[in-house]
Protein backbone atom coordinates (compact mmCIF):
# COMPACT_ATOMS: atom_id res chain seq x y z
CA UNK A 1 -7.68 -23.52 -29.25
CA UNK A 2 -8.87 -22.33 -25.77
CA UNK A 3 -6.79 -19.53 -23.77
CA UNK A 4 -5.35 -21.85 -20.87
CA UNK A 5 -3.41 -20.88 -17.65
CA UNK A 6 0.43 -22.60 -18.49
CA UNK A 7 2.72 -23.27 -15.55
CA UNK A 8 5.53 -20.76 -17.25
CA UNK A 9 7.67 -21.39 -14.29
CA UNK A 10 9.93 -18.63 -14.08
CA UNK A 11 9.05 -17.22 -16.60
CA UNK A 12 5.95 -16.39 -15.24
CA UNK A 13 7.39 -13.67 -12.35
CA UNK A 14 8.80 -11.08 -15.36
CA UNK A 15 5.35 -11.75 -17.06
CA UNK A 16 3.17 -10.81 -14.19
CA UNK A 17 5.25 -8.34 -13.23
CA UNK A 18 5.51 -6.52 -16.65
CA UNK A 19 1.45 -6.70 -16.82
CA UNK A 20 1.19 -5.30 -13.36
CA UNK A 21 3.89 -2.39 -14.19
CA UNK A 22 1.88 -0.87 -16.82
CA UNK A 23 -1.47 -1.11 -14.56
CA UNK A 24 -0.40 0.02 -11.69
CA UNK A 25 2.32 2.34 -13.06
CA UNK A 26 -0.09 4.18 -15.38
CA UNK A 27 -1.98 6.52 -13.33
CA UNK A 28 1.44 7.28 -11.22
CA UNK A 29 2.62 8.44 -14.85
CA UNK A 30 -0.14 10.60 -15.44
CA UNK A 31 -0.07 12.34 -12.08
CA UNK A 32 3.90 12.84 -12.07
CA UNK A 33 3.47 13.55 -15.80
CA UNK A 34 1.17 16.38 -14.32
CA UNK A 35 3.36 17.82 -11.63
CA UNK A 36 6.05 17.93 -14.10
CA UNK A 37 4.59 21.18 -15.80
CA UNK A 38 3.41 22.44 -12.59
CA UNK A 39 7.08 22.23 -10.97
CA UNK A 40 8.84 23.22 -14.21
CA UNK A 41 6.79 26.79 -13.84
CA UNK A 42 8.16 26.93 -10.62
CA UNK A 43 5.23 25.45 -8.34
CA UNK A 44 5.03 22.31 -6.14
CA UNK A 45 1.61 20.72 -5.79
CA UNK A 46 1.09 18.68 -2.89
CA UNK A 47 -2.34 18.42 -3.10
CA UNK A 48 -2.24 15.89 -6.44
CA UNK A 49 -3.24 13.00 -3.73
CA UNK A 50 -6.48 14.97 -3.41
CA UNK A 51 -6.68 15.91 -7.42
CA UNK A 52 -6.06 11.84 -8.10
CA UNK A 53 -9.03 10.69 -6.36
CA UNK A 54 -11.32 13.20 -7.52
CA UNK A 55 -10.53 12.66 -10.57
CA UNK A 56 -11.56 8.69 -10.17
CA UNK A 57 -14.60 9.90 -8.14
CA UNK A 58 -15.93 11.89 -11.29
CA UNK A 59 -14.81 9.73 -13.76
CA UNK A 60 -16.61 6.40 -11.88
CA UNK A 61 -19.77 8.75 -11.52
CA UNK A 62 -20.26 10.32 -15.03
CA UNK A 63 -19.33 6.79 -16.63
CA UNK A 64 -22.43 5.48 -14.62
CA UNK A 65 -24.83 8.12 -14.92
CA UNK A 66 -24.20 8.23 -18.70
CA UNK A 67 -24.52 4.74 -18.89
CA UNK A 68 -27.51 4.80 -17.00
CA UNK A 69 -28.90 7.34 -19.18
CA UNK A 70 -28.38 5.17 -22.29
CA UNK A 71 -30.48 2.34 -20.93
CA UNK A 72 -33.05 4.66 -20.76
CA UNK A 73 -32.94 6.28 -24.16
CA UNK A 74 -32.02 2.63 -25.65
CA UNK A 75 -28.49 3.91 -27.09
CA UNK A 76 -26.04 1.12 -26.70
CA UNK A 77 -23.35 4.06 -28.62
CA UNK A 78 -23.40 6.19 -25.55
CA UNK A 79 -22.68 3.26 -23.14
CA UNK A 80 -19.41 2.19 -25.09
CA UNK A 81 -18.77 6.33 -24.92
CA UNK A 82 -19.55 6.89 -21.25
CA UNK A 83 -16.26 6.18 -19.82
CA UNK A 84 -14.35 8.39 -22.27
CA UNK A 85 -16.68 10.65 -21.20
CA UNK A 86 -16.34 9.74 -17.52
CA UNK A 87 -11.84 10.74 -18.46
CA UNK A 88 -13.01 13.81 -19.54
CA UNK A 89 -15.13 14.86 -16.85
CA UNK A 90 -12.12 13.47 -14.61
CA UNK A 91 -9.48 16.03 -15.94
CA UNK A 92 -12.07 18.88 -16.12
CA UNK A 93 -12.33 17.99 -12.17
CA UNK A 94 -8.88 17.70 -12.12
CA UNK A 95 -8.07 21.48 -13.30
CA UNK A 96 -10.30 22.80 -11.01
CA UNK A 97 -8.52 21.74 -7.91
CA UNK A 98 -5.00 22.38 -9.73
CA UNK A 99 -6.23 26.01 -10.53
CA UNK A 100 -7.86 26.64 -7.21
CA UNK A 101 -4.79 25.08 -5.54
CA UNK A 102 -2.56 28.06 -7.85
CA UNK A 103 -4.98 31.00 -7.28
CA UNK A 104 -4.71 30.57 -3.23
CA UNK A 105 -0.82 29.95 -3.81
CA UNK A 106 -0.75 33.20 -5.85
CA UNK A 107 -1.90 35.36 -2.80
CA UNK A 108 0.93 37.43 -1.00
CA UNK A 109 2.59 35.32 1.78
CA UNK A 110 1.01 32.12 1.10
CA UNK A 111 2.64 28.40 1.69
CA UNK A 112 2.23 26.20 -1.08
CA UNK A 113 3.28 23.51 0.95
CA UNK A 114 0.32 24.04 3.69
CA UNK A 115 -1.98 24.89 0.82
CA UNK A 116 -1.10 21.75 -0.76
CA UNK A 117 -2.05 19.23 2.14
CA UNK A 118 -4.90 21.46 2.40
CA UNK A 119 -5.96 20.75 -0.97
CA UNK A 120 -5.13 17.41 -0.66
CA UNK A 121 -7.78 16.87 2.53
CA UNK A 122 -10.19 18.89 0.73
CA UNK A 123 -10.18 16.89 -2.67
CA UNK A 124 -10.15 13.65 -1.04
CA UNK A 125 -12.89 14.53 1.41
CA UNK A 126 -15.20 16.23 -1.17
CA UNK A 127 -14.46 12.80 -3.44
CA UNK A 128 -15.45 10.28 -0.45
CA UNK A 129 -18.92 12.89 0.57
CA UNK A 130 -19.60 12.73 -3.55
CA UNK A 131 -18.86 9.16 -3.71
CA UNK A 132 -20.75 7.70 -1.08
CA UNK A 133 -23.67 6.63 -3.67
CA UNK A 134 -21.66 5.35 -6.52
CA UNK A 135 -19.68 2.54 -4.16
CA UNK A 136 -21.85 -0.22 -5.33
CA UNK A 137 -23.16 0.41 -8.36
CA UNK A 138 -20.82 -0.42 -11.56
CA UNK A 139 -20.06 1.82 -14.42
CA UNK A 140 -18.73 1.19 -17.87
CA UNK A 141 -15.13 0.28 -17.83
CA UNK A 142 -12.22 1.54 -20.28
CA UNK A 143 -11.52 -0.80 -22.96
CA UNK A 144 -8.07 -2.15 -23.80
CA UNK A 145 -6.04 -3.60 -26.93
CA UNK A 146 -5.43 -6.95 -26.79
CA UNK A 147 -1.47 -6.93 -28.13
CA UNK A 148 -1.18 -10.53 -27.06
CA UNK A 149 -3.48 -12.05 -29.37
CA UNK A 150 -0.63 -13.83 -31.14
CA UNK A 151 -0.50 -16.18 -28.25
CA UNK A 152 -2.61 -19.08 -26.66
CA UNK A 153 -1.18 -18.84 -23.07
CA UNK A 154 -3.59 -16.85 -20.67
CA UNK A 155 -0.98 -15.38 -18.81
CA UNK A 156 0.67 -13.92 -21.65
CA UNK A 157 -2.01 -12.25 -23.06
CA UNK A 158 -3.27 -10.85 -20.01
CA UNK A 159 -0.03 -8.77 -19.54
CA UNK A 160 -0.72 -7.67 -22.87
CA UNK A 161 -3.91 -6.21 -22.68
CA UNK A 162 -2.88 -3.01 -22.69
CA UNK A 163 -5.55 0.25 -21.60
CA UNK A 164 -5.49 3.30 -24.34
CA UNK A 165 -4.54 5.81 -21.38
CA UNK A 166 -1.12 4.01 -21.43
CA UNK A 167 -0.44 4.25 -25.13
CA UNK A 168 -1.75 7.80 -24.70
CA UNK A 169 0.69 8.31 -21.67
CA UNK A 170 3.46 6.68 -23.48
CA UNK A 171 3.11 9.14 -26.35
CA UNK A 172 2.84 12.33 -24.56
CA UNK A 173 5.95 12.22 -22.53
CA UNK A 174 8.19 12.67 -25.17
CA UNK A 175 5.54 15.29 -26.50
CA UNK A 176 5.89 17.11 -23.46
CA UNK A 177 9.66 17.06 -23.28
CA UNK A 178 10.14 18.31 -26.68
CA UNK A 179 7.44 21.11 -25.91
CA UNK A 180 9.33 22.27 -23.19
CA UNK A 181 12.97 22.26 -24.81
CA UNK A 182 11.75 23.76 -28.41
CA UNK A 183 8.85 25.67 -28.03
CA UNK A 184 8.22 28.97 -27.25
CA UNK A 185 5.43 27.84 -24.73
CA UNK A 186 8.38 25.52 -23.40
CA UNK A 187 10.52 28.75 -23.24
CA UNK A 188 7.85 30.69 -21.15
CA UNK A 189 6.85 27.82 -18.79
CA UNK A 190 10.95 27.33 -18.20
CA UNK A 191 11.73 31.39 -17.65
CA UNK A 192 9.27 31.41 -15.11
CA UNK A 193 10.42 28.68 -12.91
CA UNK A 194 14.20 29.57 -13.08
CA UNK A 195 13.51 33.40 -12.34
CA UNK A 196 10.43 34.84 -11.51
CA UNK A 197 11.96 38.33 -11.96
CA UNK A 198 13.25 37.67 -15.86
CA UNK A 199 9.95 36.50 -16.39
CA UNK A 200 8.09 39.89 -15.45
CA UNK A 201 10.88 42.00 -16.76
CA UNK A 202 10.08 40.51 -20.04
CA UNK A 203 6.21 41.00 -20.30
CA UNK A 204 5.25 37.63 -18.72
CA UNK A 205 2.57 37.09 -16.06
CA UNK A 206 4.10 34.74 -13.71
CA UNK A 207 0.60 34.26 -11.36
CA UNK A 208 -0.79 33.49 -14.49
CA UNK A 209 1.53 31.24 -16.03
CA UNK A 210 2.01 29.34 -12.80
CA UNK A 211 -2.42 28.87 -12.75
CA UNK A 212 -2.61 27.67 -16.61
CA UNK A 213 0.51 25.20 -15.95
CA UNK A 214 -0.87 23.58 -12.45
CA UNK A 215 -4.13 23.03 -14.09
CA UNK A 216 -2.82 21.35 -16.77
CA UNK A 217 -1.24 19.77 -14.03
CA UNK A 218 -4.28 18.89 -12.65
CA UNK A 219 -5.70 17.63 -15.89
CA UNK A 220 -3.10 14.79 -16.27
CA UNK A 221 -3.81 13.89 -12.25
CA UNK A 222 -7.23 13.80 -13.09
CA UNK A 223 -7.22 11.43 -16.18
CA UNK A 224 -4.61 9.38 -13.98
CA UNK A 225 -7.46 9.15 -11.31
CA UNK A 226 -9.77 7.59 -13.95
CA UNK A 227 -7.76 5.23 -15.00
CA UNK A 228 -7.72 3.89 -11.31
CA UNK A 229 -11.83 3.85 -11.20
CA UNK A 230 -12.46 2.93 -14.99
CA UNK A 231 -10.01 0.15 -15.55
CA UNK A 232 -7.49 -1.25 -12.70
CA UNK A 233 -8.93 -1.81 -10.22
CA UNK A 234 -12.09 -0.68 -12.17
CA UNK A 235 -14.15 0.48 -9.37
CA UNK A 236 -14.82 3.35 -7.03
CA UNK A 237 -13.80 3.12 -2.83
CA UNK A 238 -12.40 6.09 -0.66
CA UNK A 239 -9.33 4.05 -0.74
CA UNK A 240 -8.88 3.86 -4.01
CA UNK A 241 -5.41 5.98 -4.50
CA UNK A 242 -3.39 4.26 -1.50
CA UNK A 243 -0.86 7.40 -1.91
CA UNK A 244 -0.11 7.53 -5.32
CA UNK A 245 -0.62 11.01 -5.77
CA UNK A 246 2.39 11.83 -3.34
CA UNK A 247 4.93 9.39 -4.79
CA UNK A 248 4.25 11.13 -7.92
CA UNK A 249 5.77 14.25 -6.53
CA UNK A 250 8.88 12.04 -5.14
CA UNK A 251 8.90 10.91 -8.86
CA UNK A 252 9.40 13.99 -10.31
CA UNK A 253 12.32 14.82 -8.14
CA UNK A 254 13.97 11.14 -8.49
CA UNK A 255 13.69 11.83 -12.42
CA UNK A 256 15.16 14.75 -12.46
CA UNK A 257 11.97 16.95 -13.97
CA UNK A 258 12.24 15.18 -16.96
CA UNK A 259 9.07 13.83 -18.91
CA UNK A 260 10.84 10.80 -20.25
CA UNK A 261 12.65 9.95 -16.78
CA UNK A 262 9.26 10.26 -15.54
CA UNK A 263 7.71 7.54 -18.01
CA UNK A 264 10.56 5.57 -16.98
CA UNK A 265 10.56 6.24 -13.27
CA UNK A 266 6.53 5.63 -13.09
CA UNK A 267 7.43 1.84 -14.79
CA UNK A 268 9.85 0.90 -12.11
CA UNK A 269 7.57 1.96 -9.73
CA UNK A 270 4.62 0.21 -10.83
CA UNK A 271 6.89 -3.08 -11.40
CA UNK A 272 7.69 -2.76 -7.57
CA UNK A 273 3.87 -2.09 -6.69
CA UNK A 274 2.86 -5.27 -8.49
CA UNK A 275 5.82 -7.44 -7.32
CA UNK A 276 4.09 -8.76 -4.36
CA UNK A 277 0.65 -9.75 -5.87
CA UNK A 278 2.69 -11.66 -8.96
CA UNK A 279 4.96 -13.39 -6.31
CA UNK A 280 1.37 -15.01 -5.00
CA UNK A 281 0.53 -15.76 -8.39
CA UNK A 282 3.28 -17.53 -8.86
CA UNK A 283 2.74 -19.39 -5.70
CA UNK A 284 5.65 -17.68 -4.66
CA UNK A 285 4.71 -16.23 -1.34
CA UNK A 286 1.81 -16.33 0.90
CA UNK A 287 -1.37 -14.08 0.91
CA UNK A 288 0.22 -12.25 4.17
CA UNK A 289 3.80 -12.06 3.08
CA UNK A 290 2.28 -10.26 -0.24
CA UNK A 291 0.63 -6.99 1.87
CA UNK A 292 4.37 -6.59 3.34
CA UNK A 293 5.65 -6.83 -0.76
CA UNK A 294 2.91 -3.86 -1.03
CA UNK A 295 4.65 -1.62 0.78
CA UNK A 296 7.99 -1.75 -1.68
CA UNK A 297 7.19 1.24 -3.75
CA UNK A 298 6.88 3.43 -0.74
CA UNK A 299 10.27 1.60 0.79
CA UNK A 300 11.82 2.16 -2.59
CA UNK A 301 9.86 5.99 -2.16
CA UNK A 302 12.43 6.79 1.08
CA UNK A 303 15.33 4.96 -0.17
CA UNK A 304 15.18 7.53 -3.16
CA UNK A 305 14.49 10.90 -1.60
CA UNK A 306 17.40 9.29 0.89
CA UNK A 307 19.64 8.69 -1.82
CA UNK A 308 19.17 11.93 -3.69
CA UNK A 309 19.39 14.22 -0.43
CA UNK A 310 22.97 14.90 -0.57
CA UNK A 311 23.69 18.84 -1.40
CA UNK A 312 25.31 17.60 -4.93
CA UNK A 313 22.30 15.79 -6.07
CA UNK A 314 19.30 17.14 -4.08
CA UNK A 315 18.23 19.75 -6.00
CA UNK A 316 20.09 18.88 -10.02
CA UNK A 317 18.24 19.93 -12.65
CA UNK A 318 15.31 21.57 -10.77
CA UNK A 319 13.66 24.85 -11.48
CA UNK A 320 15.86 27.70 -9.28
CA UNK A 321 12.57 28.83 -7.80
CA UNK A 322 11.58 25.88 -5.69
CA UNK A 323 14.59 26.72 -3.80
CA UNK A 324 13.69 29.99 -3.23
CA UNK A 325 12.30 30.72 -0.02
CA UNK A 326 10.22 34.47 -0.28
C-alpha cells in the first residue's frame, strides 16, 4: 500500500506540530546547548547568531565541494559521507569564532556584551561574503530515520522522520548535565563561573577555562548551524538563521542553565516556530495570517525574559559571575 495524505482532522495540528518541533527546535538546542557551557564558566556569548550561520555556511560548502569531488574520482562512499563531513567542518568553524570571541573577552577591560554583537556582525558577514557562490548549487543533505515506518498515513510518517543530530542532541543533554554535577571537569567549569577568585586561588586558569568552554560552545552552535543548511530547510541563504542564535541565549536563562531544561525549552520553542506553517497545512489559516504565527517564538521570546525579570527570579540558578560587573 501507497503512503497517502489522510484528512486526520484534528488530529492532524499535534502531528504537524510535533514534526515541526523537532526540525525547527533542533538547531535552537544545539546552540543553547552550546551557550550553556559557555555561561556556566561564567561567560555570555552574544555572538552565537554569528557562530550559527557560519556554521551552516561551512557545513553547506564542504558538503558540496566533497560531493563534487566524488563525482570526479567516481566514489559514490564519499558523497553519502560529505555532509557528516560538511557537521564537522561546521563545529570546527564554530570553535573558532567561540575561541576568538573568549580571547578578545579575556583582555583587561573588555565588554563581552559589545564583543559579542561584534562577533555576531562579523560571523554573519564573513558567512554571507563566503557564501555568495554556494546559493544555488545543492549539496548532499543529512539523512534521517524513518521511525514512522509502522504506518501508511503520509503525514504521520513525515513527523517521524527524525535527523541523527536530534537523537544526538537528545542524548547529550543529559550527558552534559551529569558532566557538570559529577565530574571533576563539571567541578572546574562550575568554580569558575561562581567565583573567579576561588578558581585562581586554587591553581585554575580562569582565561583559559573560560576559552576551552566557549569553544565548545561554539562547537555545538556550529553543528546546530548545519543542521539548518544540511537538512531543514536543507539549503544555504544569508537568511538562513532568522535569529535563532539569540533566542538561544534567552533559552538558557528561561531554563534556568540547565541542559535538560534546555532540551525541553528548545521543544516548546520549536513547537511555537512551526505552529503557523501546520495551521496552513491544516487549512487552518491563510498564507498571510501564517507569517504573523512566525513571529510567536520571538513573542513567546519577550513574554519570557518579561516574566522572569522580577529580582526573585531574574537571575535563579545562574553562575554569580554574570552578575558581576568588573
Amino acid at each position: 500500500m501507497t503512503d497517502s495524505a489522510v484528512d486526520l482532522g484534528l488530529w492532524g495540528l499535534p502531528i504537524a506540530v510535533f514534526g515541526g518541533a523537532i526540525r525547527v527546535g533542533t538547531p535552537i538546542m544545539f546552540v543553547s546547548l552550546g551557550e550553556c557551557i559557555t555561561e556556566k564558566a561564567g561567560r555570555v556569548n552574544l555572538g552565537l547568531e554569528g557562530t550559527l550561520v557560519m556554521g551552516a555556511m561551512s557545513g553547506y560548502g564542504v558538503s558540496y565541494l566533497m560531493s563534487q569531488s566524488a563525482a570526479g574520482m567516481d566514489a559514490p562512499w564519499l558523497v553519502a559521507l560529505a555532509p557528516w563531513l560538511g557537521v564537522l567542518a561546521a563545529g570546527l568553524a564554530g570553535s573558532f569564532v567561540g575561541a576568538l570571541h573568549a580571547v578578545i573577552c579575556n583582555r583587561p577591560r573588555v565588554n563581552m556584551v559589545a564583543v559579542g554583537i561584534a562577533m555576531m556582525i562579523f560571523g554573519g558577514g564573513m558567512a554571507n561574503y563566503l557564501g555568495k557562490p554556494l546559493i544555488q548549487p545543492s549539496a548532499p543533505q543529512l539523512p534521517s530515520i524513518d521511525f514512522g515506518s509502522w504506518s501508511q498515513i503520509e503525514q504521520v510518517r513525515a513527523a517521524l522522520r527524525i535527523n541523527v543530530l536530534f537523537l544526538i542532541g537528545v542524548v547529550l543533554a543529559p550527558i552534559l548535565a551529569w558532566m557538570m554535577r559529577s565530574t571533576r571537569w563539571g567541578l572546574i567549569l562550575r568554580l569558575a563561573g561562581e567565583s573567579e577568585e576561588a578558581a585562581a586561588a586554587m591553581g585554575y586558569s580562569v582565561p583559559r577555562i573560560r576559552i576551552i568552554a566557549t569553544a565548545a560552545g561554539g562547537v555545538l552552535a556550529g553543528i546546530g548551524g548545519s543542521f539548518l543548511s544540511l537538512y531543514y530547510p536543507g539549503s544555504w541563504s544569508e537568511s538562513i538563521s532568522s535569529g535563532q542564535g539569540l533566542m538561544a541565549v534567552a533559552l538558557v536563562i528561561f531554563a534556568k542553565w540547565s541542559p535538560i531544561r534546555c532540551l525541553l525549552a528548545s521543544l516548546l520553542f520549536g513547537g511555537v516556530g512551526s505552529l503557523g506553517l501546520a495551521l496552513q497545512s491544516q487549512n487552518l489559516t491563510t498564507a498571510a495570517v501564517a507569517y504573523l504565527w512566525s513571529t510567536a517564538p520571538y513573542v513567546l521570546t519577550l513574554f519570557i525574559m518579561i516574566l522572569t525579570s522580577s529580582r526573585a527570579r531574574a537571575m535563579a540558578g545562574a553562575p554569580a559571575e554574570l552578575s558581576r560587573v568588573r
